[in-house]
C-alpha atoms as a PDB file:
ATOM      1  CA  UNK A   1     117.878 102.045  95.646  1.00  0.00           C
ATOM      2  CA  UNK A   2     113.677 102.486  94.889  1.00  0.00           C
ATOM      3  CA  UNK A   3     113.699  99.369  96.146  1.00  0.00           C
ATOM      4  CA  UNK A   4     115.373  99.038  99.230  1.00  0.00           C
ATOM      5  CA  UNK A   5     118.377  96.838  98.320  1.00  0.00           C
ATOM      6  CA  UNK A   6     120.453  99.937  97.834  1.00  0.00           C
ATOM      7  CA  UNK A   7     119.700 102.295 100.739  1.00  0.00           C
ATOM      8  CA  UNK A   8     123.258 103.907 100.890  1.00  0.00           C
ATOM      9  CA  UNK A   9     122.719 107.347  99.314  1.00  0.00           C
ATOM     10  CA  UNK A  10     119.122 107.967 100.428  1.00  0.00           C
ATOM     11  CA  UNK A  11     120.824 107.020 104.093  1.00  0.00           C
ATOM     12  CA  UNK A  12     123.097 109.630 103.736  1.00  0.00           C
ATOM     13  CA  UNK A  13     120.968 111.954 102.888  1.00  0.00           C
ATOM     14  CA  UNK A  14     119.484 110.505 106.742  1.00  0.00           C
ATOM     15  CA  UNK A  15     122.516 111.414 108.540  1.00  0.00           C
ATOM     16  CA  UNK A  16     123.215 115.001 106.518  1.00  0.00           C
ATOM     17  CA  UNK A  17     119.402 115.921 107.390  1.00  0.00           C
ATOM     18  CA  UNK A  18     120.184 114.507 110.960  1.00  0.00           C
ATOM     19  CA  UNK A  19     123.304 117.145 111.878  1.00  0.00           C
ATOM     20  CA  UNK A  20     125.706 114.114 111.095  1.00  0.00           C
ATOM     21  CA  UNK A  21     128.064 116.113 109.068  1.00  0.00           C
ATOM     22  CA  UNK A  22     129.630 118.505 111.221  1.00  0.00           C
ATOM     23  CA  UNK A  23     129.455 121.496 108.148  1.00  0.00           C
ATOM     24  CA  UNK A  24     126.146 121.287 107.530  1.00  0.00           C
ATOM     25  CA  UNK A  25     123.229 122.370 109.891  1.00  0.00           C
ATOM     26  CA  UNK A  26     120.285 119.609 110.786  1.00  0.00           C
ATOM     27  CA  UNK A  27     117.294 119.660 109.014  1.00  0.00           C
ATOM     28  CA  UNK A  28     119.319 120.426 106.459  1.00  0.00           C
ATOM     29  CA  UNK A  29     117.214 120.015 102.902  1.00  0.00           C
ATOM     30  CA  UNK A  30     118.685 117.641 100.132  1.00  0.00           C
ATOM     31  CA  UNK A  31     118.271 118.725  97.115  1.00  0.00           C
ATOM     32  CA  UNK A  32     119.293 116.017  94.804  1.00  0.00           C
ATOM     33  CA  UNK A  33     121.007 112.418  94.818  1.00  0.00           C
ATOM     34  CA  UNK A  34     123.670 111.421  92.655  1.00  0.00           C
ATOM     35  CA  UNK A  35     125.541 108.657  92.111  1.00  0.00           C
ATOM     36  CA  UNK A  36     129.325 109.008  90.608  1.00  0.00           C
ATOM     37  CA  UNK A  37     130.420 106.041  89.035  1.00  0.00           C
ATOM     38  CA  UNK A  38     134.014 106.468  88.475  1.00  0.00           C
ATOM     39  CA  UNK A  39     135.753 104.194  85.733  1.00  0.00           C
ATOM     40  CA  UNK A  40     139.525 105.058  85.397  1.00  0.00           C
ATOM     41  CA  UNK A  41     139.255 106.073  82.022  1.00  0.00           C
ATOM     42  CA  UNK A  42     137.670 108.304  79.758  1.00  0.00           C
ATOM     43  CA  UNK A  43     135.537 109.646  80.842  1.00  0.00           C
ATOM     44  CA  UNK A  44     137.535 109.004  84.354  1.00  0.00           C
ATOM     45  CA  UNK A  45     133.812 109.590  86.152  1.00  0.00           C
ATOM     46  CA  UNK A  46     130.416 110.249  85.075  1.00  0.00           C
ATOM     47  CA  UNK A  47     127.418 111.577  87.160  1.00  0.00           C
ATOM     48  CA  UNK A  48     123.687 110.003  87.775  1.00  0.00           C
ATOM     49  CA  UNK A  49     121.178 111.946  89.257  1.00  0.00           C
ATOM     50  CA  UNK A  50     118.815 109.767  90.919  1.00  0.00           C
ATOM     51  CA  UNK A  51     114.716 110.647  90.026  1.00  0.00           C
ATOM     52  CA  UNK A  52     111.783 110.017  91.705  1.00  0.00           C
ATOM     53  CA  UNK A  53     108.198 109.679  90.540  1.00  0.00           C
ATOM     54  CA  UNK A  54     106.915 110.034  94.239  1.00  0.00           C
ATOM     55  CA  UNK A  55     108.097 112.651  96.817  1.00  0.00           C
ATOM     56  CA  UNK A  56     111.717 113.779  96.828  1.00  0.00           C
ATOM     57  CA  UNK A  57     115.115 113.290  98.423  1.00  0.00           C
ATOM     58  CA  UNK A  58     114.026 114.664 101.440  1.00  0.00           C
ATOM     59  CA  UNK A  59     110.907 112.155 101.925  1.00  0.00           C
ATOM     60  CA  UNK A  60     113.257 108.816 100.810  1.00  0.00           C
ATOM     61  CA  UNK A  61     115.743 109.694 103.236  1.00  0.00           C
ATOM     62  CA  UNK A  62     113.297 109.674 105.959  1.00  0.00           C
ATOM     63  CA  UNK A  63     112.020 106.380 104.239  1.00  0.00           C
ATOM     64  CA  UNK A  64     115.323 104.525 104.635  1.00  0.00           C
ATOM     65  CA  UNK A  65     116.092 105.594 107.828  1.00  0.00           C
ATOM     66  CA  UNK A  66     112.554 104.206 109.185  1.00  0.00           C
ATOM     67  CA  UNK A  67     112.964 101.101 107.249  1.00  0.00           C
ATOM     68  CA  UNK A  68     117.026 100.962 108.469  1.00  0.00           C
ATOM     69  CA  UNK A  69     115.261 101.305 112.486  1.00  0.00           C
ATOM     70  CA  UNK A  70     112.550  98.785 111.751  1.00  0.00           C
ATOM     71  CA  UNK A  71     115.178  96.000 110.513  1.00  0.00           C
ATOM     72  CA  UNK A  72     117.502  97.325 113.336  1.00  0.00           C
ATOM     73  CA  UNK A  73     114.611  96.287 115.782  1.00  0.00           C
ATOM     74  CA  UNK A  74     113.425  92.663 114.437  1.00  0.00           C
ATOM     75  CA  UNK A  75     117.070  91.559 115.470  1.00  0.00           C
ATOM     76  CA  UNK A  76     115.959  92.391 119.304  1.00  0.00           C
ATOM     77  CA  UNK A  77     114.536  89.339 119.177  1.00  0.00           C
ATOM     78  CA  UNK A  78     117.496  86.383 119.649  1.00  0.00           C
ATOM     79  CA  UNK A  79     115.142  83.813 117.556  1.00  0.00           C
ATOM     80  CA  UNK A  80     115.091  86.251 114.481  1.00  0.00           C
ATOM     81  CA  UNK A  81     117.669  84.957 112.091  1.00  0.00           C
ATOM     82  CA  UNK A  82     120.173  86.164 110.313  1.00  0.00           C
ATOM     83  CA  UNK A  83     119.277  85.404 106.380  1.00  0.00           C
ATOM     84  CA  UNK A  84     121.592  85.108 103.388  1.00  0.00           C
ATOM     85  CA  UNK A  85     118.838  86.065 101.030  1.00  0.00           C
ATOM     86  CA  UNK A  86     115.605  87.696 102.031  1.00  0.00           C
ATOM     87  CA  UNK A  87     114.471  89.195  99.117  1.00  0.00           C
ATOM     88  CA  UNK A  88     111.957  86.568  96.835  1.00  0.00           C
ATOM     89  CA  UNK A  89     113.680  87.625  93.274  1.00  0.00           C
ATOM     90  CA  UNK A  90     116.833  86.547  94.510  1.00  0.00           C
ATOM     91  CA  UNK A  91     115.914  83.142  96.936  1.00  0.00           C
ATOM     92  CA  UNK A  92     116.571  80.691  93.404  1.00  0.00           C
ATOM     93  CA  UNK A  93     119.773  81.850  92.414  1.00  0.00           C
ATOM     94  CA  UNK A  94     123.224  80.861  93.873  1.00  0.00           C
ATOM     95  CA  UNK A  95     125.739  82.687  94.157  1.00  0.00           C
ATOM     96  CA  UNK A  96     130.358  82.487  93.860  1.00  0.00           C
ATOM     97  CA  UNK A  97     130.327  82.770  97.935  1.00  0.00           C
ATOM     98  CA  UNK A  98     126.550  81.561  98.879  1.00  0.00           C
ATOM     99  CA  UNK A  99     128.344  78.450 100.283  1.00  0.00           C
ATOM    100  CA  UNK A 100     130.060  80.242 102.390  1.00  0.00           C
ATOM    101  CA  UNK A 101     126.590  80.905 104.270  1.00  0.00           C
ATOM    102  CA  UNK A 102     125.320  77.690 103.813  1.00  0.00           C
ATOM    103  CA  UNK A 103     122.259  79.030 101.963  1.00  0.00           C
ATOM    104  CA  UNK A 104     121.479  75.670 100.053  1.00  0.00           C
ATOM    105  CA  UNK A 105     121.566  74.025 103.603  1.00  0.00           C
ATOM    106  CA  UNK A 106     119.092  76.638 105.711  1.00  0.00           C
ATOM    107  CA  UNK A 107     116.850  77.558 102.539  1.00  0.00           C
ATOM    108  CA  UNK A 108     115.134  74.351 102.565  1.00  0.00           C
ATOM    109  CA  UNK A 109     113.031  75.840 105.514  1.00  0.00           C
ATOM    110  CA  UNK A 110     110.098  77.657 105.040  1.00  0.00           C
ATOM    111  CA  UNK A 111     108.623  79.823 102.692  1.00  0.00           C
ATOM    112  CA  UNK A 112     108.859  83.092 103.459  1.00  0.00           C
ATOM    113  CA  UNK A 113     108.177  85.869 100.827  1.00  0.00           C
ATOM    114  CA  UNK A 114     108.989  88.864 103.180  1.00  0.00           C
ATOM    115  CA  UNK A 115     110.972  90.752 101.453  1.00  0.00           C
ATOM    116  CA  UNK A 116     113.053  91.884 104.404  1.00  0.00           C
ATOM    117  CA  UNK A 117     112.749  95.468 103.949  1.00  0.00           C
ATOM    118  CA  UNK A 118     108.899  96.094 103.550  1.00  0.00           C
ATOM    119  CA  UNK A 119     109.545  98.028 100.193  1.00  0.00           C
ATOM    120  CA  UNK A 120     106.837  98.183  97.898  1.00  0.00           C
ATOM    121  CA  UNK A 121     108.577 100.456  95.425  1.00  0.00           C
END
C-alpha cells in the first residue's frame, strides 16, 4: 500500500471521505486503516493497523485518489498502452499467467522506468 501497488484500503477511505457510503456523512474523517487477514483457523482472523511515518489516513486517501485520477487520465490517450508490468522491481520476473499477456513478447520494447503510479514512497 505505501507504495502504490496496493491502493485498495487507502481508496476506500476515498470514497467513505467522499459521501460514498450512504451511513456515513462526507468529509467524513478516517481515523485508522486496518487490514483483517482472515485464515480459517485459529486464530480464525487477526487485525493490522496500517502506520504511517508521514501524514495520516486522511492525507493517503486523498493521495490515492489523485494518483487513481491521474492513471485514469493517461488512458485518454488511445496510443497509451495497456502494460502487464509497469513497475521496474517487477519488469525481470515472470510470472504462472504472464504468457497469457504476452509480456516476454511486448517487453522487448523500450526502457521505461516509470513506475506507473508516480509513488515515491
Amino acid at each position: 500500500m505505501r507504495i502504490g501497488v496496493s491502493p485498495q484500503l487507502t481508496l476506500e477511505a476515498a470514497i467513505l471521505r467522499r459521501g460514498g457510503f450512504p451511513d456515513i456523512a462526507a468529509d467524513a474523517s478516517v481515523s485508522e486503516l486496518v487490514y483483517v487477514a482472515l485464515k480459517g483457523r485459529e486464530p480464525a482472523g487477526e487485525e493490522k493497523a496500517i502506520k504511517f511515518t508521514v501524514g495520516d489516513a486522511n492525507i493517503h486517501a486523498d493521495r490515492a485518489l489523485e494518483k487513481l485520477r491521474l492513471v485514469a487520465e493517461r488512458f485518454e490517450d488511445e496510443q497509451q498502452p495497456y502494460l502487464p508490468l509497469v513497475l521496474s522491481m517487477w519488469k525481470n520476473r515472470y510470472g504462472a499467467y504472464d504468457h497469457l499477456s504476452r509480456v516476454k513478447e511486448w517487453s522487448v520494447g523500450g526502457t521505461d522506468e516509470e513506475d506507473g503510479m508516480g509513488v515515491t514512497e
